[in-house]
Protein backbone atom coordinates (compact mmCIF):
# COMPACT_ATOMS: atom_id res chain seq x y z
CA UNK A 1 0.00 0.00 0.00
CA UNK A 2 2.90 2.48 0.95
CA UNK A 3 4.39 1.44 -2.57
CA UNK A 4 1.62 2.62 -4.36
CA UNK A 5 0.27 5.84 -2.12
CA UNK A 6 4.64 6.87 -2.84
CA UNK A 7 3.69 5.84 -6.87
CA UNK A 8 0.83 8.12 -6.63
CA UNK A 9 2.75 11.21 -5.42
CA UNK A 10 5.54 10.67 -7.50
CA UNK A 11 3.48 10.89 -10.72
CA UNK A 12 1.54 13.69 -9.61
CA UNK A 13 4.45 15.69 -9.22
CA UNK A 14 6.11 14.79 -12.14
CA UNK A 15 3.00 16.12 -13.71
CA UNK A 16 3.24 19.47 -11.90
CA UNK A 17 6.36 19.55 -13.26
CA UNK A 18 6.31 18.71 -16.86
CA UNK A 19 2.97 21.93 -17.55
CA UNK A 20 4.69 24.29 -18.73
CA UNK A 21 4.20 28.11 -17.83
CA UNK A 22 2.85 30.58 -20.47
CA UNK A 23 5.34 33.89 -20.58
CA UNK A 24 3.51 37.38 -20.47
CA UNK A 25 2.30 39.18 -23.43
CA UNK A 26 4.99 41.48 -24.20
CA UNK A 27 5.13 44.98 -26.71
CA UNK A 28 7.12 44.52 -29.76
CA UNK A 29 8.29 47.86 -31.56
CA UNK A 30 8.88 47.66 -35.41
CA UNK A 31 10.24 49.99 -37.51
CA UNK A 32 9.57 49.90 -41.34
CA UNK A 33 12.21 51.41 -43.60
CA UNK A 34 10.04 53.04 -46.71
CA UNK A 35 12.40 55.21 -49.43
CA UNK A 36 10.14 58.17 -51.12
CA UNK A 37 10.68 59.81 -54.26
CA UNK A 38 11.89 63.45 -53.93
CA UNK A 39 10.05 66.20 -55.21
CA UNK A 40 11.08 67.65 -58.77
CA UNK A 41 11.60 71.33 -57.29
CA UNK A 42 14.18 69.82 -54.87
CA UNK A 43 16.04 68.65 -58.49
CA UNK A 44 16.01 71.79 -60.23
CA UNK A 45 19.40 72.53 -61.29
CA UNK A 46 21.58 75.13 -59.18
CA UNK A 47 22.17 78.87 -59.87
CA UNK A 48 24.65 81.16 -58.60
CA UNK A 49 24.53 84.82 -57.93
CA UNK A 50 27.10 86.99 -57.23
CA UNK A 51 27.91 90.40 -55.64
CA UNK A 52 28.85 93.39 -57.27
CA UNK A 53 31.84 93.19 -59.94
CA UNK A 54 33.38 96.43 -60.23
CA UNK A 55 36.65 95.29 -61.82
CA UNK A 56 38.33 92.46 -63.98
CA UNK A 57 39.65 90.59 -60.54
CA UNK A 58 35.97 90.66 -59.30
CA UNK A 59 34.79 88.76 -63.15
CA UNK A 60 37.84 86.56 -62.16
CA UNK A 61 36.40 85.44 -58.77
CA UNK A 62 33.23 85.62 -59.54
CA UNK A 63 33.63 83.07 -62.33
CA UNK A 64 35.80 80.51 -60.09
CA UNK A 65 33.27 80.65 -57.24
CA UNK A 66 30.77 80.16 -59.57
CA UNK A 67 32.51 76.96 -61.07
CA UNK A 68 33.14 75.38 -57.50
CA UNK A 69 30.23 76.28 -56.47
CA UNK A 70 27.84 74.35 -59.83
CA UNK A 71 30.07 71.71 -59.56
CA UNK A 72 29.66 70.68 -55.78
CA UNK A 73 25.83 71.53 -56.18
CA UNK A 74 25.29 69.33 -59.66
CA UNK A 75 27.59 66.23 -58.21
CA UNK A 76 24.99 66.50 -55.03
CA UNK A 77 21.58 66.76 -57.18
CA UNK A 78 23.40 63.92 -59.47
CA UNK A 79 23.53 61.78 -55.88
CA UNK A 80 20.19 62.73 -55.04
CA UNK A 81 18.48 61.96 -58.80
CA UNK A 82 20.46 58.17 -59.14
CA UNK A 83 18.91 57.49 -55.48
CA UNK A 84 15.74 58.33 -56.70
CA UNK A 85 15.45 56.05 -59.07
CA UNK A 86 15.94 53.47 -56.35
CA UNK A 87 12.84 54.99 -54.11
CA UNK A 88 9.19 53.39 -54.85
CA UNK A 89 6.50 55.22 -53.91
């Protein structure tokens, strides 16, 4: 009788034992990477003003300011046009 009243509580812990606890709900955050086109003013091509030219040496610095100046702007709207192509909408 003790055999099987020890039997008993053995399996009745082991049961217990083997139901296995459920873990908490729990917030997930998810972040969705989405690429839009750019808008066709923002792709306009660049202008440059100067100030006033009074002499030759003004024409002269005027004209190289103006060359840097296109030349960093159109390599930047070039960047921002081929990644364009690569944005769905």
């Amino acid at each position: 009788m003790r055999i099987v009243l020890m039997l008993l509580v053995c399996i009745s812990l082991t049961a217990c034992a083997s139901t296995p606890v459920a873990a908490p709900p729990q917030l997930v955050t998810v972040t969705k990477v989405r690429y839009v086109p750019m808008p066709a003013a923002d792709l306009l091509p660049c202008t440059v003003t100067s100030g006033p030219i009074r002499t030759g040496a003004d024409v002269v610095d005027a004209w190289q300011h103006a060359l840097q100046a296109l030349a960093i702007c159109d390599a930047q709207i070039s960047d921002l046009k081929r990644l364009n192509t690569q944005a769905h909408p």
